[in-house]
PDB file of N, CA and C in Angstrom:
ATOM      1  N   UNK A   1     115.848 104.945  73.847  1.00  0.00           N
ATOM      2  CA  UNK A   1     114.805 104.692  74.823  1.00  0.00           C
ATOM      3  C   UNK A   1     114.745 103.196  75.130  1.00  0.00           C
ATOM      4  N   UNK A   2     115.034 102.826  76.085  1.00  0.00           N
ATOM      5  CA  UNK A   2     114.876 101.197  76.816  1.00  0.00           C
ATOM      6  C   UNK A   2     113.324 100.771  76.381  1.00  0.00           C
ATOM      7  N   UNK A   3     113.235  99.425  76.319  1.00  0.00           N
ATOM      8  CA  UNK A   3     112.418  99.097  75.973  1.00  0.00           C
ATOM      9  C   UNK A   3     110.953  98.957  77.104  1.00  0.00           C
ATOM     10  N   UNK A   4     109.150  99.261  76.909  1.00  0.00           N
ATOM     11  CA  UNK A   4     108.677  98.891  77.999  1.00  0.00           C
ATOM     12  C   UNK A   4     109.228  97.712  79.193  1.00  0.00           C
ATOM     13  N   UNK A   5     109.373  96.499  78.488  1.00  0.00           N
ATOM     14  CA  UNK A   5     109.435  95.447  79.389  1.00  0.00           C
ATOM     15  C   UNK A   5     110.483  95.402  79.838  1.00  0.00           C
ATOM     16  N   UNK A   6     111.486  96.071  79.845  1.00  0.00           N
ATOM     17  CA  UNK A   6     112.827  95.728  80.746  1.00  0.00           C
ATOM     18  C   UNK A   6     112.347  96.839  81.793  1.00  0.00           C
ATOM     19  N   UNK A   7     111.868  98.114  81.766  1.00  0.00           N
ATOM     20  CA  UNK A   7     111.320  99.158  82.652  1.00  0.00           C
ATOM     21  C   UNK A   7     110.343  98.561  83.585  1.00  0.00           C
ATOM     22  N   UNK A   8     109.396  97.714  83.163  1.00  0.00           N
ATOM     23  CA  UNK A   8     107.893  97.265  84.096  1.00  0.00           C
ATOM     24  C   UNK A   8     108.885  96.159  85.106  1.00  0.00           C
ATOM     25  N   UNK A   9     109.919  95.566  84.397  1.00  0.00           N
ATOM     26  CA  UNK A   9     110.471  94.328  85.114  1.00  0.00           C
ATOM     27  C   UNK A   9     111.450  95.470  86.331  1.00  0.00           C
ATOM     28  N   UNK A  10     112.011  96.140  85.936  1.00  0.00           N
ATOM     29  CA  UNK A  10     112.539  96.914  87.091  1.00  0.00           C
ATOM     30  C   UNK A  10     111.724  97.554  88.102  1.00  0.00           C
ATOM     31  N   UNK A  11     110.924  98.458  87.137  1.00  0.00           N
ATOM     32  CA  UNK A  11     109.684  98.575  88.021  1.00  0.00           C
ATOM     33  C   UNK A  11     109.357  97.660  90.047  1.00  0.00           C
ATOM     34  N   UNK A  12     108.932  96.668  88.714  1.00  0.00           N
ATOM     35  CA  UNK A  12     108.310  95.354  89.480  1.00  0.00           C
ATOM     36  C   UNK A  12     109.494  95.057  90.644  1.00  0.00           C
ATOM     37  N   UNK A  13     110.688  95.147  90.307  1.00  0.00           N
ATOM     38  CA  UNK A  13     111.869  94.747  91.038  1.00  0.00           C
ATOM     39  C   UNK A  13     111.595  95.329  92.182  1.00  0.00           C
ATOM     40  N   UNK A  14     112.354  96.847  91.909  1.00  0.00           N
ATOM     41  CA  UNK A  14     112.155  97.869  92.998  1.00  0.00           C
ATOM     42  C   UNK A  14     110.850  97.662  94.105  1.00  0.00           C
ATOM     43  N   UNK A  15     109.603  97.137  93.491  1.00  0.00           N
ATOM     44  CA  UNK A  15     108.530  97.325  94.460  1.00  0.00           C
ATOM     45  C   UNK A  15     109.014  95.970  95.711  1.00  0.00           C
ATOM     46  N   UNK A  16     109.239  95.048  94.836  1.00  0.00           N
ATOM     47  CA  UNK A  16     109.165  93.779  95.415  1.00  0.00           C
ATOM     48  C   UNK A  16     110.496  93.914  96.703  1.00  0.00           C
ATOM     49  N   UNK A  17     111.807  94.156  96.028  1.00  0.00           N
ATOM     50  CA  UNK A  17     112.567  94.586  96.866  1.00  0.00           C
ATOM     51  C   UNK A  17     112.283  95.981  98.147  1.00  0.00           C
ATOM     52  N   UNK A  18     111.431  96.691  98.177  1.00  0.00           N
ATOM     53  CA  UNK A  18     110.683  97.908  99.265  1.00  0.00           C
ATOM     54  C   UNK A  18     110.087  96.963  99.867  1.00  0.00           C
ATOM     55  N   UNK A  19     109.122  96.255  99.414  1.00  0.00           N
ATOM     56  CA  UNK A  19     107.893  95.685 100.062  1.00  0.00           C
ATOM     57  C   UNK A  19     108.766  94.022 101.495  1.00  0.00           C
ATOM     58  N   UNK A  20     110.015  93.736 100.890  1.00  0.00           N
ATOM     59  CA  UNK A  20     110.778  92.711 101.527  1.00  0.00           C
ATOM     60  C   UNK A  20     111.631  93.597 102.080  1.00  0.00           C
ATOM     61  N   UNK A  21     111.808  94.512 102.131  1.00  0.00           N
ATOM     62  CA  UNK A  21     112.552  95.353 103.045  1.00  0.00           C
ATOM     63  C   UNK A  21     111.624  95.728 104.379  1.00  0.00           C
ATOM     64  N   UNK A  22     110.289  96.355 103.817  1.00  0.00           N
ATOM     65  CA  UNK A  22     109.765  96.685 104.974  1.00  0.00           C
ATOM     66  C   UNK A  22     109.175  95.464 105.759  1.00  0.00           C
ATOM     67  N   UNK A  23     108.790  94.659 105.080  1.00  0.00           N
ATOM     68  CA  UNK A  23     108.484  93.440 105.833  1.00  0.00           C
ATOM     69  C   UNK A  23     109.726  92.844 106.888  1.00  0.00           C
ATOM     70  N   UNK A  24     110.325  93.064 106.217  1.00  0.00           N
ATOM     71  CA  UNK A  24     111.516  92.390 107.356  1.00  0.00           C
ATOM     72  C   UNK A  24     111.569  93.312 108.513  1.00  0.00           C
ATOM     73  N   UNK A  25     111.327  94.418 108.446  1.00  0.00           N
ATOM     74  CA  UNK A  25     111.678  95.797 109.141  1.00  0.00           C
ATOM     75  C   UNK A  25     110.445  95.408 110.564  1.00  0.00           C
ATOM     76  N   UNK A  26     109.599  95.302 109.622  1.00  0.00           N
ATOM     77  CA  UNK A  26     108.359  95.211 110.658  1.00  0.00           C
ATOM     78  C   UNK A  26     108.565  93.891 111.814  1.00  0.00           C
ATOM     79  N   UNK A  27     108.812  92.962 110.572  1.00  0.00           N
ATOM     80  CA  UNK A  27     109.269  91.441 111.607  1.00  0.00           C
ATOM     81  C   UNK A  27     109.976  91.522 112.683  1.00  0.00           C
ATOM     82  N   UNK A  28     111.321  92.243 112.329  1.00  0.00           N
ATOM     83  CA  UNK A  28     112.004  92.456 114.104  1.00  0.00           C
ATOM     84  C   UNK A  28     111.434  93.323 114.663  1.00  0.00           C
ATOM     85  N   UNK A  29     110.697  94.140 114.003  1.00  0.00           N
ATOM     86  CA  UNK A  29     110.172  95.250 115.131  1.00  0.00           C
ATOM     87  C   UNK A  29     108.960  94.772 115.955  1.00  0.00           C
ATOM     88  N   UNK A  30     108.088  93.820 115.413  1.00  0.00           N
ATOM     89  CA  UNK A  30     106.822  93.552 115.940  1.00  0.00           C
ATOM     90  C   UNK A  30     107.272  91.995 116.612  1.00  0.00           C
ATOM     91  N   UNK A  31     107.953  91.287 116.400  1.00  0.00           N
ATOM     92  CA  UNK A  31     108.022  89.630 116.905  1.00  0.00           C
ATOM     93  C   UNK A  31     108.355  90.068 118.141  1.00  0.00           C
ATOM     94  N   UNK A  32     109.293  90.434 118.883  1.00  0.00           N
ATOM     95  CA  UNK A  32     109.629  90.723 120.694  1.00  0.00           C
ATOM     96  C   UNK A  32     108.464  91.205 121.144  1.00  0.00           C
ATOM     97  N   UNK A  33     107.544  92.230 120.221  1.00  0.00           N
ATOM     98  CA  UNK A  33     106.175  92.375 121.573  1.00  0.00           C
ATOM     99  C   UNK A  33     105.392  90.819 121.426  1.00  0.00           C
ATOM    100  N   UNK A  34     105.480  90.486 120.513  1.00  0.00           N
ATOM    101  CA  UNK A  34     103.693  89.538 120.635  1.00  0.00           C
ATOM    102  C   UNK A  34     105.000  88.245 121.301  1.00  0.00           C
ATOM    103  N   UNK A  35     106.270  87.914 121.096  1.00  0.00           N
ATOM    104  CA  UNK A  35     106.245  86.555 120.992  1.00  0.00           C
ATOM    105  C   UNK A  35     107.360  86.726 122.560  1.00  0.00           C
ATOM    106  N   UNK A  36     107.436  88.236 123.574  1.00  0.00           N
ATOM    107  CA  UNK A  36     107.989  88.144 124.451  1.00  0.00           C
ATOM    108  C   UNK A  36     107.285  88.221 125.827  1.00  0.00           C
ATOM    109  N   UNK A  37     106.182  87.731 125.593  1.00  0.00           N
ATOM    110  CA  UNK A  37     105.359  87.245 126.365  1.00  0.00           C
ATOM    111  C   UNK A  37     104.212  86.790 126.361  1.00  0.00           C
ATOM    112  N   UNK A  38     104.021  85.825 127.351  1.00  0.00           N
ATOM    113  CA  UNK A  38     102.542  85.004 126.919  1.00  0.00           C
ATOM    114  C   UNK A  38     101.440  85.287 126.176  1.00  0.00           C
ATOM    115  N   UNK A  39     100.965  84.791 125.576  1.00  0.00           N
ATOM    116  CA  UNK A  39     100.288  84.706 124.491  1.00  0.00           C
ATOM    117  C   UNK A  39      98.761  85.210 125.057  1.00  0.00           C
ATOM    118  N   UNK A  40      98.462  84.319 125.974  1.00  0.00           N
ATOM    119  CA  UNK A  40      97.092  84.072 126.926  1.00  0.00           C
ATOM    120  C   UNK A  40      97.617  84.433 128.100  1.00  0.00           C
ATOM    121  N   UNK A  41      96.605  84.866 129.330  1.00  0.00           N
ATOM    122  CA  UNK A  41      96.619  85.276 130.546  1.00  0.00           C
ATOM    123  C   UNK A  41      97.270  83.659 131.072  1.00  0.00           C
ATOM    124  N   UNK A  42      97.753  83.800 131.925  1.00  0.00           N
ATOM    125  CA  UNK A  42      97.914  82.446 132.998  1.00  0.00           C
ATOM    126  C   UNK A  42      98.567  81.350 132.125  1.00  0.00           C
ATOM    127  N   UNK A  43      99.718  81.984 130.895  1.00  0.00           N
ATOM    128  CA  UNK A  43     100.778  80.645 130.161  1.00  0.00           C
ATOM    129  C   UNK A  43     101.973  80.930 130.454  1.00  0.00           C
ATOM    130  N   UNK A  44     102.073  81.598 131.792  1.00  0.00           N
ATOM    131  CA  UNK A  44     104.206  81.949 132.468  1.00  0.00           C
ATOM    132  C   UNK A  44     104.570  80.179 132.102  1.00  0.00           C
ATOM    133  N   UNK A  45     103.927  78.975 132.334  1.00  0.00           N
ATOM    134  CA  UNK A  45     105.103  78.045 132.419  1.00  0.00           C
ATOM    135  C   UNK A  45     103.879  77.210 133.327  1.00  0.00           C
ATOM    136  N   UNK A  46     104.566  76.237 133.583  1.00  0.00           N
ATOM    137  CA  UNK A  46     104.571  74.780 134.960  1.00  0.00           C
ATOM    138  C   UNK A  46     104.047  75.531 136.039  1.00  0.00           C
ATOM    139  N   UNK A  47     103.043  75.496 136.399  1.00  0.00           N
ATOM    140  CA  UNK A  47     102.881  76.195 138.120  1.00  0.00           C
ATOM    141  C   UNK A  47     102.702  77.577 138.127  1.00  0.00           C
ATOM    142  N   UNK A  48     102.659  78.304 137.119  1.00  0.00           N
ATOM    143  CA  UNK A  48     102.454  79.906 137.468  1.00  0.00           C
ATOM    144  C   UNK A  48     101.249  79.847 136.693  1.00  0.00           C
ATOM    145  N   UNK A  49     100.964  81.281 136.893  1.00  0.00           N
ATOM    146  CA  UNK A  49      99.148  81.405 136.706  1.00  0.00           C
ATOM    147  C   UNK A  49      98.451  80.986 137.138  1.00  0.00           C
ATOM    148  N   UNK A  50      97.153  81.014 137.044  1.00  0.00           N
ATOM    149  CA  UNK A  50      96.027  80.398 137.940  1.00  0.00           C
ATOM    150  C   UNK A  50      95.844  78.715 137.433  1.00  0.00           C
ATOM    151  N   UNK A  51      95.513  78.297 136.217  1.00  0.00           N
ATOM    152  CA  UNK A  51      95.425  77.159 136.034  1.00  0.00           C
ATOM    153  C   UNK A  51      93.707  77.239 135.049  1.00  0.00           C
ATOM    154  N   UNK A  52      93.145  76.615 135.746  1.00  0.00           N
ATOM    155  CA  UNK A  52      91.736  76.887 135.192  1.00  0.00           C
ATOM    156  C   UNK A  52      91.655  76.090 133.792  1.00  0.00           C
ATOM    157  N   UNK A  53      90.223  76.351 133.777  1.00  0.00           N
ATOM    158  CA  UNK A  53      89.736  75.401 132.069  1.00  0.00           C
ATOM    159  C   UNK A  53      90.235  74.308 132.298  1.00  0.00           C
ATOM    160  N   UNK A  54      90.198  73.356 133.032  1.00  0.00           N
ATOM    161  CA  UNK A  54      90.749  72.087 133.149  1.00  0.00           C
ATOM    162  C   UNK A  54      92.107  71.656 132.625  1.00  0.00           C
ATOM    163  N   UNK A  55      93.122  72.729 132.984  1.00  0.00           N
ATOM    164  CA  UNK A  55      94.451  72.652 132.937  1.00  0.00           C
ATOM    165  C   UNK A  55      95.096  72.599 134.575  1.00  0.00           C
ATOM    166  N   UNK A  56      95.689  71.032 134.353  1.00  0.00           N
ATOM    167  CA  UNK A  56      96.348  70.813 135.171  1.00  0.00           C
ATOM    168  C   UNK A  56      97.704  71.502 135.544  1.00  0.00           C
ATOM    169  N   UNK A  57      98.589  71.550 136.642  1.00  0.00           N
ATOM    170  CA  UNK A  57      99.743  71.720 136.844  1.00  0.00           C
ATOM    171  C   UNK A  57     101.023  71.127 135.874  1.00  0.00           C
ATOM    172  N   UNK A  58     101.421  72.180 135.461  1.00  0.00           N
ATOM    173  CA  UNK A  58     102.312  71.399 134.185  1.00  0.00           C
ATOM    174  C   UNK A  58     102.131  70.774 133.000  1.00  0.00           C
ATOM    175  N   UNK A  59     100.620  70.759 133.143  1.00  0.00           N
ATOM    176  CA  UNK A  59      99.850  70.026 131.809  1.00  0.00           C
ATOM    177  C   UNK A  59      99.827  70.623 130.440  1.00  0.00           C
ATOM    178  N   UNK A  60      99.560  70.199 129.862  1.00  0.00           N
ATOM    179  CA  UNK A  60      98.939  70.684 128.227  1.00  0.00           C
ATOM    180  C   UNK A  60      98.313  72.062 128.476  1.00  0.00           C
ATOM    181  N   UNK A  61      98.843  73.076 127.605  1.00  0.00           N
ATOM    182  CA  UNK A  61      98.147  74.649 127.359  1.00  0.00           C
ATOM    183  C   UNK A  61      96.606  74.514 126.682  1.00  0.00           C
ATOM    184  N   UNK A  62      95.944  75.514 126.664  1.00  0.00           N
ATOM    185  CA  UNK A  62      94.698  75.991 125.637  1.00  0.00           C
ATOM    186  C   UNK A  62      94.949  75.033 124.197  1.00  0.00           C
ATOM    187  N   UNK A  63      96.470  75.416 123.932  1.00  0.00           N
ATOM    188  CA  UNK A  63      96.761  74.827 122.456  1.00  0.00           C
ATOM    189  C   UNK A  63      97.172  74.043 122.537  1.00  0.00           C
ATOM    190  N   UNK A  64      97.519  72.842 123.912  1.00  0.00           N
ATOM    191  CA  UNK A  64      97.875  71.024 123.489  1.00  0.00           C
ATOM    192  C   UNK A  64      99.800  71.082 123.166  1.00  0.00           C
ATOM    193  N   UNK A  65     100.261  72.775 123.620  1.00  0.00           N
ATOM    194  CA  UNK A  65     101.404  72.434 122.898  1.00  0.00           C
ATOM    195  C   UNK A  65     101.670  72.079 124.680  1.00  0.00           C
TER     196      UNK A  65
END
C-alpha cells in the first residue's frame, strides 16, 4: 500500500493539472468575445463613435489609454 502522502500529493497534482487545463480552455474560448471588440460603446478608434464625455477626436479614451 503507497504511502498517504505520496497519494494526497498526486491527488493534489491531478486537481491542479484539471483546474490549468480548464482554465486555459476557457481563456481561448472567452478572450475573442470580450477582447474582439470594444470594450465601451463609441471606442472603434480616432473619429468613429460619437465622442462625448469630453473626449476629443483622437484623444485619450474613458481609460487615458
Amino acid at each position: 500500500m503507497k504511502r498517504l502522502s505520496i497519494r494526497l500529493f498526486i491527488t493534489h497534482l491531478a486537481v491542479a493539472l484539471v483546474g490549468g487545463l480548464v482554465t486555459a480552455v476557457l481563456v481561448r474560448l472567452l478572450l475573442p468575445r470580450f477582447y474582439g471588440r470594444p470594450l465601451w460603446p463609441g471606442a472603434g478608434g480616432p473619429g468613429q463613435g460619437q465622442g462625448g464625455q469630453g473626449r476629443g477626436q483622437g484623444g485619450p479614451g474613458r481609460w487615458g489609454g
